[in-house]
Protein backbone atom coordinates (compact mmCIF):
# COMPACT_ATOMS: atom_id res chain seq x y z
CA UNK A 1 0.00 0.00 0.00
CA UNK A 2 1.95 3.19 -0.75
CA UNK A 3 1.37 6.63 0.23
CA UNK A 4 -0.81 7.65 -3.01
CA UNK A 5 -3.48 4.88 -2.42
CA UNK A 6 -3.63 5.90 0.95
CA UNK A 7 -4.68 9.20 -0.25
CA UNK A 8 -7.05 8.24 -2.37
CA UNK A 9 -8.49 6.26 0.23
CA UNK A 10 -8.66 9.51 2.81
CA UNK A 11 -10.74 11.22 -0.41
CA UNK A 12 -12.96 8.47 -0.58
CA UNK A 13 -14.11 8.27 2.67
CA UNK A 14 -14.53 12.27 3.18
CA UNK A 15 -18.28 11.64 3.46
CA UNK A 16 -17.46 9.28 6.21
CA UNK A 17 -16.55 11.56 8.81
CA UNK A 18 -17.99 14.44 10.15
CA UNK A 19 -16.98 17.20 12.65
CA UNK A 20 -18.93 20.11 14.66
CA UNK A 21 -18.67 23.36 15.84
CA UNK A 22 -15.97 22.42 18.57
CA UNK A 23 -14.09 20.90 16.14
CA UNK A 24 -15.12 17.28 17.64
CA UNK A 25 -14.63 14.98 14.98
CA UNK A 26 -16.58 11.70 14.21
CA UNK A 27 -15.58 8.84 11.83
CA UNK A 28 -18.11 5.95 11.03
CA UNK A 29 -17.05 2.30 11.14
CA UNK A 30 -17.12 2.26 7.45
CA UNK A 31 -14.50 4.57 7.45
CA UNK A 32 -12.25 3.29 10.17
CA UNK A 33 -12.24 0.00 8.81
CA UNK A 34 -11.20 1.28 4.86
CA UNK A 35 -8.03 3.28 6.80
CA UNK A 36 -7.68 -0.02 8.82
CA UNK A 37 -7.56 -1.68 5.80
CA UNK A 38 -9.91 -4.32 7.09
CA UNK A 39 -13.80 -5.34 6.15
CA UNK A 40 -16.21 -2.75 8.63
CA UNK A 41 -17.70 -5.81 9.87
CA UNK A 42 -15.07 -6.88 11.60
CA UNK A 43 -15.48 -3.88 13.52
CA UNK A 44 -18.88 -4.25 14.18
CA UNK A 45 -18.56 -7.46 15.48
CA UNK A 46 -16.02 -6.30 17.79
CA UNK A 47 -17.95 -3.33 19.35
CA UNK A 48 -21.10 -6.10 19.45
CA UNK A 49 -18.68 -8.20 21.33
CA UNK A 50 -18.59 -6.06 24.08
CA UNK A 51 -21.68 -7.01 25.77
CA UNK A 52 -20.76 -10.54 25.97
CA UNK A 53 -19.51 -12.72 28.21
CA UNK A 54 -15.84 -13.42 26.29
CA UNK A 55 -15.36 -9.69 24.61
CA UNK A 56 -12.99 -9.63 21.51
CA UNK A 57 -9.54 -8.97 21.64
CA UNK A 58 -10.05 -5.23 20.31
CA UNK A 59 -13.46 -4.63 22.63
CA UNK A 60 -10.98 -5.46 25.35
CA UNK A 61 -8.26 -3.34 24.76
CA UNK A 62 -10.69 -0.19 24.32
CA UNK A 63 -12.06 -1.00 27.32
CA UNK A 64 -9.20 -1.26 29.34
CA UNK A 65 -8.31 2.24 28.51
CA UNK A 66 -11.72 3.73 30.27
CA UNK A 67 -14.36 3.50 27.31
CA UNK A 68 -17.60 1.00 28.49
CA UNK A 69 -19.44 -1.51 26.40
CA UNK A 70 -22.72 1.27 25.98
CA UNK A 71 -19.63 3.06 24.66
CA UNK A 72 -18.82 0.43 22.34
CA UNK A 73 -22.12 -0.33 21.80
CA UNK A 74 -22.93 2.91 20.63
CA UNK A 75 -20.01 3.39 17.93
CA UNK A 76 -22.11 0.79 15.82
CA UNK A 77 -24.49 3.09 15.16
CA UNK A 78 -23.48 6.72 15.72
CA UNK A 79 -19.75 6.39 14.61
CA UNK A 80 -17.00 6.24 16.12
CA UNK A 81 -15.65 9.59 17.97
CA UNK A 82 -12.17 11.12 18.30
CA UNK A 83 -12.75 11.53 22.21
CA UNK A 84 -9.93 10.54 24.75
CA UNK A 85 -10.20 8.75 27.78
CA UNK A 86 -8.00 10.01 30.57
CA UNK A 87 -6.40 6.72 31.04
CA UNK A 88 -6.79 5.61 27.48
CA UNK A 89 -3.64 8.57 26.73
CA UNK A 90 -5.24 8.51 22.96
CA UNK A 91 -8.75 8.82 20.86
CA UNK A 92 -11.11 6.17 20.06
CA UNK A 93 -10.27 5.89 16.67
CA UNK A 94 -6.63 6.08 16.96
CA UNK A 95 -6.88 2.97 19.28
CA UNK A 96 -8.41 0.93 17.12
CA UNK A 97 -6.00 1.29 14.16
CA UNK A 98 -3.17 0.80 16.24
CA UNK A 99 -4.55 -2.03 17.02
CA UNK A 100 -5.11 -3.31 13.46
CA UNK A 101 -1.56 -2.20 12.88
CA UNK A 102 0.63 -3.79 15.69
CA UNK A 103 -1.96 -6.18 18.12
CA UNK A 104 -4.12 -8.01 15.83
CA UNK A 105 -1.71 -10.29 14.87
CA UNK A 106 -2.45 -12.54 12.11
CA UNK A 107 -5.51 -9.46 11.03
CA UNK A 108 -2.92 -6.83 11.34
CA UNK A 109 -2.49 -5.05 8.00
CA UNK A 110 0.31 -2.86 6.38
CA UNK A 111 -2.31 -0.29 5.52
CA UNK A 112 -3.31 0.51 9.12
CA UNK A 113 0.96 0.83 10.16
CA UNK A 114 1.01 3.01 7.61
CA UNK A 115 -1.90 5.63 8.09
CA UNK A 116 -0.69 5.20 12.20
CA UNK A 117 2.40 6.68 11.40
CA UNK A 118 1.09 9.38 9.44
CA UNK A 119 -1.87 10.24 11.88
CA UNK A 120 0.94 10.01 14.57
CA UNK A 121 2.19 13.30 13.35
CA UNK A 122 -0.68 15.63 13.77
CA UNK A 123 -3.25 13.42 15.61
CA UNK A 124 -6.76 12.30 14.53
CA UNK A 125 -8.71 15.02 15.64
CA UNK A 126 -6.56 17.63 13.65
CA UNK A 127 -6.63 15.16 10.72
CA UNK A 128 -10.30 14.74 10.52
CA UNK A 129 -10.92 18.96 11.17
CA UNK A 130 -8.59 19.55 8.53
CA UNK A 131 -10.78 16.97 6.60
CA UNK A 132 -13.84 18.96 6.54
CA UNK A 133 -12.45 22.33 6.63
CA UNK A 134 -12.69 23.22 10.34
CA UNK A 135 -9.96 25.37 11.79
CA UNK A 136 -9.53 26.54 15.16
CA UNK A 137 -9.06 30.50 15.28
CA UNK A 138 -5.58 31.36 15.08
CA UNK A 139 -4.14 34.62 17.22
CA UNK A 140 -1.91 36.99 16.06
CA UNK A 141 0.88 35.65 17.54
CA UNK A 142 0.65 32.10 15.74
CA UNK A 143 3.27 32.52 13.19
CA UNK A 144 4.64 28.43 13.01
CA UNK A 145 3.52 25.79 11.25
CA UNK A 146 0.49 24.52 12.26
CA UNK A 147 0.13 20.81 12.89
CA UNK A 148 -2.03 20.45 9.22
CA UNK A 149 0.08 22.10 7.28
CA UNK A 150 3.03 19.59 8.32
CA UNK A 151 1.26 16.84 7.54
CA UNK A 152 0.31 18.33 3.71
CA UNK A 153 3.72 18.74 3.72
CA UNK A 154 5.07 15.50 5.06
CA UNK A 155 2.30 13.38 2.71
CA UNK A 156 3.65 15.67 0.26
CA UNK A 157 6.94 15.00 0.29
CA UNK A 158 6.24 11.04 0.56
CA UNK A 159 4.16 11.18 -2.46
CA UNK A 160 7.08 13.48 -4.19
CA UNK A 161 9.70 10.36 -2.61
CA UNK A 162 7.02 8.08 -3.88
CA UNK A 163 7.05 9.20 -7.72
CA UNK A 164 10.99 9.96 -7.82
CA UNK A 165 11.36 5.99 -7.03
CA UNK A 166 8.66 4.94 -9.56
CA UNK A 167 10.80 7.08 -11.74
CA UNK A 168 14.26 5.32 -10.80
CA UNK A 169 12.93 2.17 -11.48
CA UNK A 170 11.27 2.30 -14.88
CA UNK A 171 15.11 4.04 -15.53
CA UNK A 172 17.27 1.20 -14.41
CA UNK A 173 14.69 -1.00 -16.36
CA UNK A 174 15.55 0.65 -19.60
CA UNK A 175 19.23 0.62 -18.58
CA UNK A 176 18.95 -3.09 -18.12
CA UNK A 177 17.54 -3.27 -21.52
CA UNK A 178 20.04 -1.41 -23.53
CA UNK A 179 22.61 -3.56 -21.59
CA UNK A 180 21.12 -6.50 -22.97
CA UNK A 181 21.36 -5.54 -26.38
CA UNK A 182 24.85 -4.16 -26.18
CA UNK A 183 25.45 -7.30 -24.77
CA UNK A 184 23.69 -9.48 -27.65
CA UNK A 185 25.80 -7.15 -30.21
CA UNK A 186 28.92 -7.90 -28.25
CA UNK A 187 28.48 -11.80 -28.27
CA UNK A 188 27.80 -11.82 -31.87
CA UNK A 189 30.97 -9.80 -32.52
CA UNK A 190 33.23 -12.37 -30.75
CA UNK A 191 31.82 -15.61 -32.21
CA UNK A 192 34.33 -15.91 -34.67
CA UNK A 193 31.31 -17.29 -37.60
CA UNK A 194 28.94 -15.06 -36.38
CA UNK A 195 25.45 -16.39 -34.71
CA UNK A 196 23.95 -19.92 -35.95
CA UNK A 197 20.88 -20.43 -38.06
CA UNK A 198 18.97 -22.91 -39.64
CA UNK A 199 18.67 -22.44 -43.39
CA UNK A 200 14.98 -21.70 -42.75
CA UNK A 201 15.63 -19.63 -39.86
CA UNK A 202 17.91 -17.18 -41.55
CA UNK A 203 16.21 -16.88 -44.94
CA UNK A 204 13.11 -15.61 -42.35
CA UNK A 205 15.40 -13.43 -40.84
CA UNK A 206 15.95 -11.68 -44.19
CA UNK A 207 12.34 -11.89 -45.27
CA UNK A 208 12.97 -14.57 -47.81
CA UNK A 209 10.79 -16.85 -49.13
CA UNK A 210 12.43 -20.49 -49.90
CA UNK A 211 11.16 -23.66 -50.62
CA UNK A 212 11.32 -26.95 -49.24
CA UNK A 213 13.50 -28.35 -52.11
CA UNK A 214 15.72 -24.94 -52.19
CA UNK A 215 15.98 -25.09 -48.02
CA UNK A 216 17.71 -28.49 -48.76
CA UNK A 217 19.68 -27.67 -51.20
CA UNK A 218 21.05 -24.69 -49.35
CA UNK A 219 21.52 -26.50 -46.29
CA UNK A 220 24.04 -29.42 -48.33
CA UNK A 221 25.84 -26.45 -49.50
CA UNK A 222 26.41 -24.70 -46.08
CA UNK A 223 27.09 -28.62 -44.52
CA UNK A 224 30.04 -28.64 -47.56
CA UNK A 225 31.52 -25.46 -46.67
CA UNK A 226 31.22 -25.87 -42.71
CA UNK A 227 33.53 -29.56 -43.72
CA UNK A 228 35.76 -27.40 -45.74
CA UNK A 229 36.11 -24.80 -42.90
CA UNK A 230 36.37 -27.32 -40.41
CA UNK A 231 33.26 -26.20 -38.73
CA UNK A 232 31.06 -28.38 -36.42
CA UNK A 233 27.50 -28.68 -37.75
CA UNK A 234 25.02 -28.14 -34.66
CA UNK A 235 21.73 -30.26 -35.00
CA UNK A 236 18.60 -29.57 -33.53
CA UNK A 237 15.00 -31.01 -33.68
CA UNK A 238 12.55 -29.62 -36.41
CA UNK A 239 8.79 -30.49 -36.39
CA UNK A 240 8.86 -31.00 -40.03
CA UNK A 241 12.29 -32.22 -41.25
CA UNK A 242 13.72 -34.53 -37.62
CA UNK A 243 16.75 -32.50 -37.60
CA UNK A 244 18.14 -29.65 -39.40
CA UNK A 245 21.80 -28.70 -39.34
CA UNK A 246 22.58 -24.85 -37.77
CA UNK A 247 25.35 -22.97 -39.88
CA UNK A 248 27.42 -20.25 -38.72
CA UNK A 249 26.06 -16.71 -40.16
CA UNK A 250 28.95 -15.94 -42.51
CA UNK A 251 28.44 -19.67 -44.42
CA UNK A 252 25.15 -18.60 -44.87
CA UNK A 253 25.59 -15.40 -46.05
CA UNK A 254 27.84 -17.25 -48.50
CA UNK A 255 25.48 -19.95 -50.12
CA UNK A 256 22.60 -17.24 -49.99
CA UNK A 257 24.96 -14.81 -52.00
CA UNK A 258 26.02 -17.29 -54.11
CA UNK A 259 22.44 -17.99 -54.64
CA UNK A 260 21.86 -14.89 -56.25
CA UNK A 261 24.34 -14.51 -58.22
């Protein structure tokens, strides 16, 4: 998951999340679970899980940092808030994707590390105002960056880091191609004959059309040379004659020339 699909997850699920006048913000279960990176019902059986007897793994740990299971129970329907518990040290929300991104073992996903470290930076609730527009009066005096513009800046510059390595790649790709070419050029100039063909092979490599009769005939003329030249003949299997004999590319340039003439 890279730093782009992330975003385009965040504009997806704008209509997900909701803030008031306080700047209190308010993300539904639909949208926790798409930056969790997990399926919403999940979460909803979680919450449900509260009530009973053996509560989930995740119902548990929200719990145990001061929210109750009406609290729980309530996030199924109303959405889940960015309020902190004093002993919880952190907002609903933020719980439950760290949770999907370090405790849920087997269920944790890359997605949810990934959107923790960038909420990490500003916080939820500042995420989520910034979202939908909602900014805090700022006094006279506020002349640093506020916590929203960092992140624009830090998801930003990933994105920027993101493209520049898309970029490197697709270069050393090419690279790697021309390398291979040089390299095919540089093999055929040190075979001493030049690359093998069959007699077929090579008159299709020149866009010539030869028949059956005049592929054989060619090929007992390149088979008299390679003798003469002391040349090994290479054979190898052919669908329609058994074997056919592969010829160094200056003896064939030789009988096709002669050919011609």
């Amino acid at each position: 998951m890279s730093a782009i699909e992330i975003t385009e997850i965040i504009k997806q699920i704008s209509q997900e999340i909701e803030v008031d006048s306080n700047g209190h913000g308010k993300a539904s279960i639909k949208a926790t679970a798409r930056l969790a990176g997990v399926d919403d019902e999940s979460i909803r059986k979680a919450l449900k899980s509260s009530a009973d007897l053996v509560p989930s793994k995740l119902a548990k740990e929200l719990m145990l940092q001061g929210f109750s299971a009406a609290d729980l129970s309530q996030w199924r329907t109303d959405g889940i808030p960015d309020i902190a518990m004093p002993a919880a040290g952190g907002y609903a929300n933020a719980i439950i994707l760290e949770y999907y991104a370090y405790e849920a073992g087997r269920y944790c996903t890359k997605q949810a590390r990934l959107v923790c470290r960038s909420f990490n930076t500003i916080g939820i609730r500042a995420w989520i105002q910034d979202k939908l527009g909602w900014t805090k009066p700022a006094s006279n005096s506020e002349t640093a960056m506020t916590q929203i513009q960092l992140l624009a800046a830090i998801a930003q510059q990933m994105a920027q880091q993101e493209q520049h390595l898309l970029q490197q790649q697709q270069q050393q790709t090419e690279i790697l191609h021309r390398l291979k070419a040089v390299e095919v050029e540089q093999d055929r100039v040190n075979t001493p004959c030049g690359h093998k063909y069959s007699v077929v092979g090579f008159a299709n490599l020149q866009g010539l059309e030869i028949s059956v009769k005049e592929a054989g005939t060619k090929g007992r003329k390149a088979s008299a040379l390679c003798r003469k030249q002391g040349i090994e003949i290479e054979r190898i299997h052919d669908p329609r004659f058994g074997k056919v004999g592969l010829y160094p590319e200056s003896v064939l340039i030789e009988v096709f020339s002669t050919g011609q003439n």
